[in-house]
Protein backbone atom coordinates (compact mmCIF):
# COMPACT_ATOMS: atom_id res chain seq x y z
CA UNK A 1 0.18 -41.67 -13.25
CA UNK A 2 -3.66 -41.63 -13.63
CA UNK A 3 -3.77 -39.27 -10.50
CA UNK A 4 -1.24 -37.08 -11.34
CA UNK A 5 -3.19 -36.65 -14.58
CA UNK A 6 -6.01 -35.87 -13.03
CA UNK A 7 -4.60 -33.90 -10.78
CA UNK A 8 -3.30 -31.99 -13.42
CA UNK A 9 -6.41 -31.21 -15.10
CA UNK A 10 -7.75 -30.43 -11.88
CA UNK A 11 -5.71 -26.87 -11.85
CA UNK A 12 -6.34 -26.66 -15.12
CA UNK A 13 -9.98 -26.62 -14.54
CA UNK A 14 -9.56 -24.62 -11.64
CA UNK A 15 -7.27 -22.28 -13.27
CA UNK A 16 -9.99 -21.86 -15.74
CA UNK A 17 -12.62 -20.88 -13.58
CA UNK A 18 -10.65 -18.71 -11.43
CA UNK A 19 -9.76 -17.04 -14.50
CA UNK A 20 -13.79 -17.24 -16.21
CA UNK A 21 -15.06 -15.09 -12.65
CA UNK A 22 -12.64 -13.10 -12.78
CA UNK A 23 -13.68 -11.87 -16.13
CA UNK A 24 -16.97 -11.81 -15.03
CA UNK A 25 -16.65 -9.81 -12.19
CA UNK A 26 -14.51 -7.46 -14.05
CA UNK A 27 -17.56 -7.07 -16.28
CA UNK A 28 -19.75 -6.11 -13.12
CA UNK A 29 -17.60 -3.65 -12.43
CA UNK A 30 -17.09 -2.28 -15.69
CA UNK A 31 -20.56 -2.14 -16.07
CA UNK A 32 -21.72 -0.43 -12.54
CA UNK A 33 -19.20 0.03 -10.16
CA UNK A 34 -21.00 1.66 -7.33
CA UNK A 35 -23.14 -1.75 -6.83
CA UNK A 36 -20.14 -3.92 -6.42
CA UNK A 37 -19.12 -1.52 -4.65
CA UNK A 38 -22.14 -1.12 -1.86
CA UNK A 39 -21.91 -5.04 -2.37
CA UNK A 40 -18.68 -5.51 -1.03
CA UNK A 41 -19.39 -3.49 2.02
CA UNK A 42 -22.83 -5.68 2.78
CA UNK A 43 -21.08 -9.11 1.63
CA UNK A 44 -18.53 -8.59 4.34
CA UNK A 45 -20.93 -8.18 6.74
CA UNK A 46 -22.88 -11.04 6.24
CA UNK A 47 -20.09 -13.27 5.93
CA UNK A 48 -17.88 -14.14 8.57
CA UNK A 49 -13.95 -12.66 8.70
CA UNK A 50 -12.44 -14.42 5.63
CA UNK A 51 -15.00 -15.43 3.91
CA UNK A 52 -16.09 -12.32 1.87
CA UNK A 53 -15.37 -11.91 -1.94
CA UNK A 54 -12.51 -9.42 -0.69
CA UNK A 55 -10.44 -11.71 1.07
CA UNK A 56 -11.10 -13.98 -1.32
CA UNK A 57 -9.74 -11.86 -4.00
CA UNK A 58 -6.90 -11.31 -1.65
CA UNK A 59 -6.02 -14.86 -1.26
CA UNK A 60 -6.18 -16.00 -5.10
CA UNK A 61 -3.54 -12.65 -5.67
CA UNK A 62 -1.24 -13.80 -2.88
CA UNK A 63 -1.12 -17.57 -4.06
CA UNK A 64 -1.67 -17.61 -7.52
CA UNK A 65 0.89 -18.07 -9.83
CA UNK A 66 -0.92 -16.83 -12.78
CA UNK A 67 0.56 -13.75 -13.52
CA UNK A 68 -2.31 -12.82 -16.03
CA UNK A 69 -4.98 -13.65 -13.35
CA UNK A 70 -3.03 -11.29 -10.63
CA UNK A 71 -3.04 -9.01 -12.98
CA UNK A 72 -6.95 -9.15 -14.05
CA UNK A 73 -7.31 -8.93 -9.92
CA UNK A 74 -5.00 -5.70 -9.65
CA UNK A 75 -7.38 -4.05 -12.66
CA UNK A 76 -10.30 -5.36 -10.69
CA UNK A 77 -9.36 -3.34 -7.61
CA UNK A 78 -7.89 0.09 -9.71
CA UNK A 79 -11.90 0.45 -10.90
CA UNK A 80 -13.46 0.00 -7.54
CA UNK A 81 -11.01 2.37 -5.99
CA UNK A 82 -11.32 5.00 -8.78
CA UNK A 83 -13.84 6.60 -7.62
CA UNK A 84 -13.09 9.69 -9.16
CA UNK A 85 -14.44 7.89 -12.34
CA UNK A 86 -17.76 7.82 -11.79
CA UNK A 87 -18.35 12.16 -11.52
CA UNK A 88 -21.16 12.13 -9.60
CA UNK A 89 -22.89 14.11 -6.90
CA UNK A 90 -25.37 14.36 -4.48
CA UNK A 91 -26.69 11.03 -2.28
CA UNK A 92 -24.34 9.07 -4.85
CA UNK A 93 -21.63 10.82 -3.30
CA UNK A 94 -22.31 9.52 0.39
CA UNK A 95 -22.04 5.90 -0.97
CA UNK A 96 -18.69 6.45 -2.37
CA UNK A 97 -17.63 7.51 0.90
CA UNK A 98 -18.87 4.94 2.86
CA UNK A 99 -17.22 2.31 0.30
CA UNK A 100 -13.80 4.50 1.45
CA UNK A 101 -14.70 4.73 4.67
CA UNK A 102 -15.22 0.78 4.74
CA UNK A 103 -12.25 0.02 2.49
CA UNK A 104 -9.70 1.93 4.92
CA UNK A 105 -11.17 0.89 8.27
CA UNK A 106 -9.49 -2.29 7.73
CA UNK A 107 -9.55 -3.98 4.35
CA UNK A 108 -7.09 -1.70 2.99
CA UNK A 109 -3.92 -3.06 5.69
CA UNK A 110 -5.21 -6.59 4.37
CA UNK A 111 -4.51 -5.82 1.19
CA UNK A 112 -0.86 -3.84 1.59
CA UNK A 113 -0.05 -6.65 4.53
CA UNK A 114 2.67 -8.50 2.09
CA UNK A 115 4.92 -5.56 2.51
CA UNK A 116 5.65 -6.05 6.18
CA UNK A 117 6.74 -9.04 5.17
CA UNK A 118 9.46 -7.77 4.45
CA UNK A 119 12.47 -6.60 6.71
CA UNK A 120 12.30 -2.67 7.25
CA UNK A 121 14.61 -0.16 5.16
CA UNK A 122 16.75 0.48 8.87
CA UNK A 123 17.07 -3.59 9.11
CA UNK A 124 19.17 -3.95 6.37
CA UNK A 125 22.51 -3.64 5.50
CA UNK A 126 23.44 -1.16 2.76
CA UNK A 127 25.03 -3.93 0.61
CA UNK A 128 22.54 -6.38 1.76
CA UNK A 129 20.31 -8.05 -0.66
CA UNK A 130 16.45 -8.85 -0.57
CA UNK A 131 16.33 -12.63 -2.10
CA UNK A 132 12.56 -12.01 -3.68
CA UNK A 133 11.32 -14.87 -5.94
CA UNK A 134 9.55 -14.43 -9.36
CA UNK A 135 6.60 -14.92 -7.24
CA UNK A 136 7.24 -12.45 -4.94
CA UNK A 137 8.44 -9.71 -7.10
CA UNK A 138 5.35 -10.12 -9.31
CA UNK A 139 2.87 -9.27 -6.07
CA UNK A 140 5.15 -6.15 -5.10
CA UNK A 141 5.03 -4.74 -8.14
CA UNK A 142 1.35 -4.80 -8.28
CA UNK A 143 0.83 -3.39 -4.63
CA UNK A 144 3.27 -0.48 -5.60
CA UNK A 145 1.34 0.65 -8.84
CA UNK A 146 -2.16 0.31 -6.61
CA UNK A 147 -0.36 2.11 -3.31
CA UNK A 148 0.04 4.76 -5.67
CA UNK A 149 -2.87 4.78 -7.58
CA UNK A 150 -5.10 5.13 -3.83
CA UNK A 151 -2.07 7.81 -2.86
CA UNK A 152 -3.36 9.69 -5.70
CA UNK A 153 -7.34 9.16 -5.80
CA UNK A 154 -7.54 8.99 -1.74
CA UNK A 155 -7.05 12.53 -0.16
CA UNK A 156 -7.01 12.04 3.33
CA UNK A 157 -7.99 8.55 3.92
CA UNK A 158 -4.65 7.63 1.64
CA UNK A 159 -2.31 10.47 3.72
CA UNK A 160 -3.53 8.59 7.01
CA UNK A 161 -3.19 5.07 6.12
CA UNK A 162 0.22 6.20 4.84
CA UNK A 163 1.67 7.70 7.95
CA UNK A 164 -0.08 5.33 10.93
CA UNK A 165 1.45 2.03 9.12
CA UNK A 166 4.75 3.28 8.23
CA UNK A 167 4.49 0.99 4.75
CA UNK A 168 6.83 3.28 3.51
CA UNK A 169 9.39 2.08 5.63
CA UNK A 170 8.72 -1.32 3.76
CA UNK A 171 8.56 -0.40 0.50
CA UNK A 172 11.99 1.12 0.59
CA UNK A 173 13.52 -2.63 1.44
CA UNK A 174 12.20 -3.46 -1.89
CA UNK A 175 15.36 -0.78 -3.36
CA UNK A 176 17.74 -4.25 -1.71
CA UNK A 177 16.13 -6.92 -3.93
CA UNK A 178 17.77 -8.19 -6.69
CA UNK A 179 15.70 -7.55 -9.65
CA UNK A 180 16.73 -3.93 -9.49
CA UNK A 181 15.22 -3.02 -12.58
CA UNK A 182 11.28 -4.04 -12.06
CA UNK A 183 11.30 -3.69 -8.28
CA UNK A 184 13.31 -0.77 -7.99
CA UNK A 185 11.52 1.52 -10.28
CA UNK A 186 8.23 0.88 -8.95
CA UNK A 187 9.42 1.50 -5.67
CA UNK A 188 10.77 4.60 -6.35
CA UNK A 189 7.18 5.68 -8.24
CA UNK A 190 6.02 4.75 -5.04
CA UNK A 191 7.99 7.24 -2.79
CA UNK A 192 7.41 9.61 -5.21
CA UNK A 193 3.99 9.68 -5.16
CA UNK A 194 3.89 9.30 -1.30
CA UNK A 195 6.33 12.21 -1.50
CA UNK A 196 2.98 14.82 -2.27
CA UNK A 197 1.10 13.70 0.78
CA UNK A 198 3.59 15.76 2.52
């Protein structure tokens, strides 16, 4: 009983911190954007495959079960990609590119890789149903709003990633799962949006 307790206060603790740098780094972000951002290019780097603070982020979305935390994560990510926020010009200008440029040469299918997960649109029956968990429907939902929200703030770089991986052709299984009334709409936000790349 003793370990179980302790256990227990063990993801508490952890929950905590998790939680505690998230804020913080939300706070870097808020506060200058454009370092975290150069930083995330350099950290990756120097780190080996994995280890950076993006995958890292990554992970703690996937397997937490925090929605609050997933959702501190999915802000997180909105304000580095927004780089329309910032309005500036000039040599500031080619750093925000090569944050794009680094964040779609391969960071960006990490991040979207959950939806071929799960079985394509042309897989599945027309009656047939997508058994998601709570889990699961929480993580689409927050890939759909930020698919759209780099749709709309991504030009080009968005339009390519779009049609080279197909993700659409993932995101419109999500119309089979059962919570039709979460899922559904923010899949359909989705197709709309991907709707003016064309």
């Amino acid at each position: 009983r003793d370990v179980e307790r302790s256990r227990g206060l063990g993801d508490v603790y952890k929950r905590q911190l998790r939680n505690a740098a998230t804020e913080i780094l939300m706070t870097m972000i808020e506060h200058d954007a454009a370092c975290v951002r150069e930083r995330f290019g350099s950290w990756s780097a120097e780190n080996k495959e994995g280890s950076s603070l993006f995958h890292v982020l990554i992970r703690v979305f996937l397997e937490t079960d925090d929605a609050g935390l997933r959702g501190q994560i999915t802000e997180a990510w909105r304000v580095m990609m927004d780089v329309s926020a910032d309005g500036v010009v000039g040599p500031d200008q080619g750093e925000l590119d090569a944050f794009l440029g680094w964040l779609y040469g391969g960071p960006i299918q990490e991040l979207f890789e959950p939806f071929q997960r799960v079985p394509p649109l042309t897989a599945l029956a027309l009656d047939e149903l997508l058994p998601l968990s709570a889990h699961d429907v929480n993580v689409y939902l927050h890939l759909c709003d930020l698919l759209c929200f780099a749709i709309t703030q991504h030009a080009y770089r968005s339009r390519h990633y779009v049609l080279t991986s197909n993700v659409c052709r993932y995101v419109g299984s999500l119309l089979h799962a059962r919570d039709k009334h979460t899922v559904s709409y923010t899949h359909l936000r989705a197709h709309e949006t991907s709707l003016h790349l064309v």
